[in-house]
C-alpha atoms as a PDB file:
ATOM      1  CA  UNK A   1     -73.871   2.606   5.180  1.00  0.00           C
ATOM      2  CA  UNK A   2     -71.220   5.382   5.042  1.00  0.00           C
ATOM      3  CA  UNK A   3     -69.419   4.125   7.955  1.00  0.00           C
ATOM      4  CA  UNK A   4     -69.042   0.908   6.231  1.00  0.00           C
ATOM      5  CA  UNK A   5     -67.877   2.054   2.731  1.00  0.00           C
ATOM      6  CA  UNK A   6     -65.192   3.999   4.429  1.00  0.00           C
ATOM      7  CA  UNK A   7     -64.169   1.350   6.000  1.00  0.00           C
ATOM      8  CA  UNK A   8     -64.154  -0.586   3.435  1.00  0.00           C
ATOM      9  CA  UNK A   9     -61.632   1.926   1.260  1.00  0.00           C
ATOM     10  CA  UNK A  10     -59.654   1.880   4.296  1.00  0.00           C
ATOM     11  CA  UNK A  11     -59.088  -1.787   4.153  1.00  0.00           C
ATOM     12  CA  UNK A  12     -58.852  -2.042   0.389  1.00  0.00           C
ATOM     13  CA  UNK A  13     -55.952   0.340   0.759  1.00  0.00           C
ATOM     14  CA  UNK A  14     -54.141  -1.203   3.382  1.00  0.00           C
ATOM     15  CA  UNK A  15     -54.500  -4.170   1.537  1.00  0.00           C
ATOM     16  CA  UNK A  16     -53.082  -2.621  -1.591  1.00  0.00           C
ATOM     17  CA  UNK A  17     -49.508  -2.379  -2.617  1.00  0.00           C
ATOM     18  CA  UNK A  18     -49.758   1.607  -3.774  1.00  0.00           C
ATOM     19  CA  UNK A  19     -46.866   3.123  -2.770  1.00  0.00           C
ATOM     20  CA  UNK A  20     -44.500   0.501  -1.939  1.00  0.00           C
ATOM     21  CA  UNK A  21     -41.961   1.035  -4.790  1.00  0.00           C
ATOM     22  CA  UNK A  22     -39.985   3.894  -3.742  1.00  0.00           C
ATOM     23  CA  UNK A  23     -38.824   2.359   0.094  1.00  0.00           C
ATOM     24  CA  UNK A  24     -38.120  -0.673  -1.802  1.00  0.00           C
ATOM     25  CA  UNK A  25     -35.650   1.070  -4.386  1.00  0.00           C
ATOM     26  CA  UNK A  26     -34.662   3.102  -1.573  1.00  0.00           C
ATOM     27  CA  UNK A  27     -33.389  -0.082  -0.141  1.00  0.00           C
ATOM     28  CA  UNK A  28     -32.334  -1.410  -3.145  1.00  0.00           C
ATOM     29  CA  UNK A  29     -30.459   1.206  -4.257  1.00  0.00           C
ATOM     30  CA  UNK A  30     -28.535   1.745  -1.201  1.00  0.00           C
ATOM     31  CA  UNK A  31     -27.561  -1.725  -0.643  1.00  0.00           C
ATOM     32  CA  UNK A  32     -26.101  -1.636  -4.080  1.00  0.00           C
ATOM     33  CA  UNK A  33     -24.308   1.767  -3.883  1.00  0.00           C
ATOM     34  CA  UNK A  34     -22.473   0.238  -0.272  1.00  0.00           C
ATOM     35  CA  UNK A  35     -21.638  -2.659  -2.162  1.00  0.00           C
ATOM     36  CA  UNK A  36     -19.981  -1.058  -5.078  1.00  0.00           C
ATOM     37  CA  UNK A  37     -18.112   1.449  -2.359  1.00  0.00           C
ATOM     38  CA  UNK A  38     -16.453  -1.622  -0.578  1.00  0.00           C
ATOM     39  CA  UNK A  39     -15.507  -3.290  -4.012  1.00  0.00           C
ATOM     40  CA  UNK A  40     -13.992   0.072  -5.295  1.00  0.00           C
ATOM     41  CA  UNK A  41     -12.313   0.367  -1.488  1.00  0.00           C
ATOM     42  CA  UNK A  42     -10.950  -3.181  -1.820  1.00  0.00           C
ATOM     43  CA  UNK A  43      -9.800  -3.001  -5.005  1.00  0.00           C
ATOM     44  CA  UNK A  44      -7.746   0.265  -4.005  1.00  0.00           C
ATOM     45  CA  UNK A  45      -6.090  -1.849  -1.448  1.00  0.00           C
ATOM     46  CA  UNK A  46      -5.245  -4.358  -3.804  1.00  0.00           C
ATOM     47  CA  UNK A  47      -3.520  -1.430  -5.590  1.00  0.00           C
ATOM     48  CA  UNK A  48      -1.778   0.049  -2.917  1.00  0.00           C
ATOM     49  CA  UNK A  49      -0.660  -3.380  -1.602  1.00  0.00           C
ATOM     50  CA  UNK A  50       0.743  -3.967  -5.203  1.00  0.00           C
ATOM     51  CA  UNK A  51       2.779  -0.843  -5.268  1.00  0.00           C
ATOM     52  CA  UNK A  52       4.089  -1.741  -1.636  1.00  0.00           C
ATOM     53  CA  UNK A  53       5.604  -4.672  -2.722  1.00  0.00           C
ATOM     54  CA  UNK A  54       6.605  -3.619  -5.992  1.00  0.00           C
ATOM     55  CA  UNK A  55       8.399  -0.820  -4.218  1.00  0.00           C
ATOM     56  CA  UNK A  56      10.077  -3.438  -1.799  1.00  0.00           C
ATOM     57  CA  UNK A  57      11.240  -4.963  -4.535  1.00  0.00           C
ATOM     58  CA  UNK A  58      12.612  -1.627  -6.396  1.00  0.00           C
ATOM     59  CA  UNK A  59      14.306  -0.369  -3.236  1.00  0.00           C
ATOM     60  CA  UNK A  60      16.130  -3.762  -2.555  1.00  0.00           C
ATOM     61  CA  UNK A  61      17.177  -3.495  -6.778  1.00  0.00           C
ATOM     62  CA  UNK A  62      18.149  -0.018  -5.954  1.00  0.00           C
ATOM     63  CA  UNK A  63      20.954  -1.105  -3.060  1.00  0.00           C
ATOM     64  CA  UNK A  64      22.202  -3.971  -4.320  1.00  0.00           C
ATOM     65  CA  UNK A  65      23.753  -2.233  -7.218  1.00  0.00           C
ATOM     66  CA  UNK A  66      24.860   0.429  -4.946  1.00  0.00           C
ATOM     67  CA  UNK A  67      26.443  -1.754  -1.796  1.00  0.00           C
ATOM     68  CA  UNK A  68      29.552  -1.170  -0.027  1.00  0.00           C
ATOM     69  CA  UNK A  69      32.322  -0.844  -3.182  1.00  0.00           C
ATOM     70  CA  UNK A  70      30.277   1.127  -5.343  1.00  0.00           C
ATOM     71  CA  UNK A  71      33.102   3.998  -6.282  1.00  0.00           C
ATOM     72  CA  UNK A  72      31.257   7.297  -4.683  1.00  0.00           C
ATOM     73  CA  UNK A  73      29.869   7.931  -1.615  1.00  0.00           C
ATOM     74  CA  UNK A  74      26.358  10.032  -1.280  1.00  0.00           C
ATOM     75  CA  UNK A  75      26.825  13.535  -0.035  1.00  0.00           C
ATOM     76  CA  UNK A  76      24.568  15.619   1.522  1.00  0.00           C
ATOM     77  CA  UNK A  77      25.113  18.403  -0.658  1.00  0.00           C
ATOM     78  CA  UNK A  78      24.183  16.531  -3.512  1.00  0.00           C
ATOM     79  CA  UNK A  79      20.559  16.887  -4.662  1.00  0.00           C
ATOM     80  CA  UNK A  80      18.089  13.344  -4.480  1.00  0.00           C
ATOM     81  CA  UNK A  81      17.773  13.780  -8.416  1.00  0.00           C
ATOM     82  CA  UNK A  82      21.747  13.863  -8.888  1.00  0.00           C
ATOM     83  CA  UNK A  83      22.352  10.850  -6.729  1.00  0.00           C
ATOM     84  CA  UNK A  84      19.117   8.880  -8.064  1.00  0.00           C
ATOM     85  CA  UNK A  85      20.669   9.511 -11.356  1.00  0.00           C
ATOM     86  CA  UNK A  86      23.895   9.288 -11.478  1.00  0.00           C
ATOM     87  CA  UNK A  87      24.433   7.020  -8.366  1.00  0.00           C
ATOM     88  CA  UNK A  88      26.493   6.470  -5.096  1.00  0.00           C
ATOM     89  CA  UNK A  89      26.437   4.265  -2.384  1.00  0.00           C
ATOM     90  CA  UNK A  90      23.495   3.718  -0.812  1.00  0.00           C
ATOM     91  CA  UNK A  91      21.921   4.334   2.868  1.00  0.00           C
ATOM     92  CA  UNK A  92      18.137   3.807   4.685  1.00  0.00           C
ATOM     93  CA  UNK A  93      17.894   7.879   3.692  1.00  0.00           C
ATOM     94  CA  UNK A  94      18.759   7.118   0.045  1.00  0.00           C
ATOM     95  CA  UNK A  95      16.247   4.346  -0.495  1.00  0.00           C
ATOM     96  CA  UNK A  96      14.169   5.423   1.555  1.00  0.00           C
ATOM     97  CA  UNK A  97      14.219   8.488  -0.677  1.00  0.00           C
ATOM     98  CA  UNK A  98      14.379   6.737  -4.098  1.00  0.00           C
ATOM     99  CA  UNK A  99      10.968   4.295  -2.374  1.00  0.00           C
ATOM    100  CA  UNK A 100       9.130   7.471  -2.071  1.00  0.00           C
ATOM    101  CA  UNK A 101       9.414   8.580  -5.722  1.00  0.00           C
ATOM    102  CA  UNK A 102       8.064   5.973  -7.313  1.00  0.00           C
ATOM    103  CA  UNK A 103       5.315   6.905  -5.622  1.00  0.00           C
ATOM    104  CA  UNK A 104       2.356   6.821  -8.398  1.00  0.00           C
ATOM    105  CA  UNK A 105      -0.773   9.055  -8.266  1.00  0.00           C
ATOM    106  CA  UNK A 106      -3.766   7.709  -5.297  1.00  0.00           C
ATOM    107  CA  UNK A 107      -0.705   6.946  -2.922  1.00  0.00           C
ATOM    108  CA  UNK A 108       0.267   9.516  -0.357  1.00  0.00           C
ATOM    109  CA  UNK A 109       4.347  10.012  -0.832  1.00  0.00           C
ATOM    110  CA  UNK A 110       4.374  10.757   3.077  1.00  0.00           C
ATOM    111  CA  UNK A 111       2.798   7.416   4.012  1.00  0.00           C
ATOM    112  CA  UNK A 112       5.204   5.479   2.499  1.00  0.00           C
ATOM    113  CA  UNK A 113       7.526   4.580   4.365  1.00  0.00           C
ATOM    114  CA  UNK A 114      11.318   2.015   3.524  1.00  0.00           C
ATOM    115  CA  UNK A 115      13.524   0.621   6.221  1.00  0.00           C
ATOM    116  CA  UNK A 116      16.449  -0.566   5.088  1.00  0.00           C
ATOM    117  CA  UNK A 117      18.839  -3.494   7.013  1.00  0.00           C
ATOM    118  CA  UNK A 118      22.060  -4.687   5.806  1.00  0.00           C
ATOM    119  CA  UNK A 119      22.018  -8.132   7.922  1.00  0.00           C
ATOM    120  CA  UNK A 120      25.513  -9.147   7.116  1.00  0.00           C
ATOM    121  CA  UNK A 121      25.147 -12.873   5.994  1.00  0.00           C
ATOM    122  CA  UNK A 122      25.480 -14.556   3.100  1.00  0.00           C
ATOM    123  CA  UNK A 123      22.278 -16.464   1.280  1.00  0.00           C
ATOM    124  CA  UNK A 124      24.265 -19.636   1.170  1.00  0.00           C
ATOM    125  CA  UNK A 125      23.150 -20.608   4.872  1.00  0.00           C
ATOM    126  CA  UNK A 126      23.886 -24.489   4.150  1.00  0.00           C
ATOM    127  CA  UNK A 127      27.415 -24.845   5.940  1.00  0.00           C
ATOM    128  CA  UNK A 128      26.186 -21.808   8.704  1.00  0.00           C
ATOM    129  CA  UNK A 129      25.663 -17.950   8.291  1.00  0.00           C
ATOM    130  CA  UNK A 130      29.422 -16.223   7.820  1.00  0.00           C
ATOM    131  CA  UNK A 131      29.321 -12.987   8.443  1.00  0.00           C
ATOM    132  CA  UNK A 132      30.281 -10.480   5.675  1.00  0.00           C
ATOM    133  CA  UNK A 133      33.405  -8.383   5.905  1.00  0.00           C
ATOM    134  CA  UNK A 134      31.178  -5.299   5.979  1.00  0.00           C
ATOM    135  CA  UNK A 135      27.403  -5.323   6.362  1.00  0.00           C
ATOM    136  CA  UNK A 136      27.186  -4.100   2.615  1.00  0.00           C
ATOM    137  CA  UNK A 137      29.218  -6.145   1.121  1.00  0.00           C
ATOM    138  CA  UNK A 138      29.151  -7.404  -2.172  1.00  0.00           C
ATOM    139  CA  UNK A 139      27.282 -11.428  -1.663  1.00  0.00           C
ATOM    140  CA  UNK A 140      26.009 -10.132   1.585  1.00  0.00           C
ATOM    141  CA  UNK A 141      22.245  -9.406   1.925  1.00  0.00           C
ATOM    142  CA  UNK A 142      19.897  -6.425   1.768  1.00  0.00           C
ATOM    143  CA  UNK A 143      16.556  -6.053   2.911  1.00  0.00           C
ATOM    144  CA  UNK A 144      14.030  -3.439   2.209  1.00  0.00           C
ATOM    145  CA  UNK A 145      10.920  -3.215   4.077  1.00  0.00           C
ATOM    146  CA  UNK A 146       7.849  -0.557   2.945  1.00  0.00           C
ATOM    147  CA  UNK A 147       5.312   0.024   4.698  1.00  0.00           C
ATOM    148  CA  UNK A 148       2.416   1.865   4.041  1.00  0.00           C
ATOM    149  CA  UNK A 149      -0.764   3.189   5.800  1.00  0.00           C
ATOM    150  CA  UNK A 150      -3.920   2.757   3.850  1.00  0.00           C
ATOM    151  CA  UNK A 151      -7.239   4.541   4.744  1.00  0.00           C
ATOM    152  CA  UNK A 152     -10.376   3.801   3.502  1.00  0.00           C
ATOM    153  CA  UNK A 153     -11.976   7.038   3.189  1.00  0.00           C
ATOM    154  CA  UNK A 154     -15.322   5.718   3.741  1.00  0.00           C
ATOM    155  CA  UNK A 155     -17.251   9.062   4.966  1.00  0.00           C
ATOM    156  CA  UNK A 156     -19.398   9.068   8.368  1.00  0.00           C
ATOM    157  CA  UNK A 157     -17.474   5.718   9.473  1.00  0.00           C
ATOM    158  CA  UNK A 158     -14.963   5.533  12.291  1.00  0.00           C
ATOM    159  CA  UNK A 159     -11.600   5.888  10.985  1.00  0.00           C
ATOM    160  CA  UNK A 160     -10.040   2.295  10.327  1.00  0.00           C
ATOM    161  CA  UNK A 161      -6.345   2.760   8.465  1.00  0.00           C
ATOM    162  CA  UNK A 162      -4.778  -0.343   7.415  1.00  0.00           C
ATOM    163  CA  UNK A 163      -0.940  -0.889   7.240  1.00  0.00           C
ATOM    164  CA  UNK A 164       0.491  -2.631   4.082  1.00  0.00           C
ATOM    165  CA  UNK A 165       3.966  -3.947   4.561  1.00  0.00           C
ATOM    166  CA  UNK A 166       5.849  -5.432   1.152  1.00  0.00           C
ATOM    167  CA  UNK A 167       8.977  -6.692   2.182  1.00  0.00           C
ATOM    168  CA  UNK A 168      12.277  -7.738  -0.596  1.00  0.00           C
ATOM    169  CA  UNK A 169      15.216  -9.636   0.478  1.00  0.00           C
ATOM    170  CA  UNK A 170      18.296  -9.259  -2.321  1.00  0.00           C
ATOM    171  CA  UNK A 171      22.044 -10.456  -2.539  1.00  0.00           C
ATOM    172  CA  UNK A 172      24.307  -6.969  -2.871  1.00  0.00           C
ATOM    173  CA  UNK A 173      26.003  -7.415  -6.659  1.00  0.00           C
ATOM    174  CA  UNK A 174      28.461  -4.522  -6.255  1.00  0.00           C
END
């Protein structure tokens, strides 16, 4: 008889659901918790890729206001703050420069990155591309390329950096 009533606790327990609430929040709760990480991680690539090509966008303003008959020339004795201020012709170094500090808080200044090409034509490419009489030429075009390298920061995962590339095409004005 008191071989069977153990046995028969042992099945009424096995049967039971005692103790099945705390792996089931445990899986639960960490299913959740890696959800919310990837929608916070994706929406701070949707930020990043916003200032990218807002910054495209900036750096082209920036050189087609300074292009090839703007009256002063940069010099490398002036400061970045004078010549952001105040003005002068631009170059790669000088947007690059100006790109990097609008840099906002969450972004990493030295992954940002602005390539700047002065590809000598006109927009006007109905009756062919002429070429400019200099590359920066007032009506020519600039374009201003930023790239940026985005990592996820996930911890205990392999690292997996994205680039984000914004890219702004602008007629020269000056």
């Amino acid at each position: 008889m008191k071989r069977r009533s153990k046995i028969r606790r042992l099945l009424a327990l096995a049967k039971g659901e005692r103790g099945t609430e705390l792996p089931e929040f445990a899986i639960a709760a960490s299913l959740f918790f890696m959800s919310m990480l990837g929608v916070v991680g994706f929406a701070k690539a949707v930020y990043c890729y916003h200032f990218v090509t807002w910054a495209a966008q900036e750096g082209a303003r920036y050189a087609i206001v300074r292009g090839a008959d703007f009256s002063t020339a940069c010099g490398s004795s002036a400061p970045p703050s004078f010549t952001m201020k105040y003005g002068c012709k631009a170059a790669s170094g000088d947007v690059q420069n100006y790109v990097q500090s609008l840099t906002p808080s969450g972004i990493l200044m030295s992954s940002v990155s602005a390539t700047t090409t002065w590809p000598g034509t006109t927009p006007d490419c109905s009756s062919g591309c002429s070429t400019c009489s200099t590359t920066d030429s007032a009506g020519c075009l600039v374009e201003v390329q930023v790239t940026y390298t985005f990592d996820f920061g996930i911890p205990y995962m392999p690292k997996s950096n994205l680039s984000l590339t914004g890219t702004s095409e602008k007629v020269i004005q000056e």
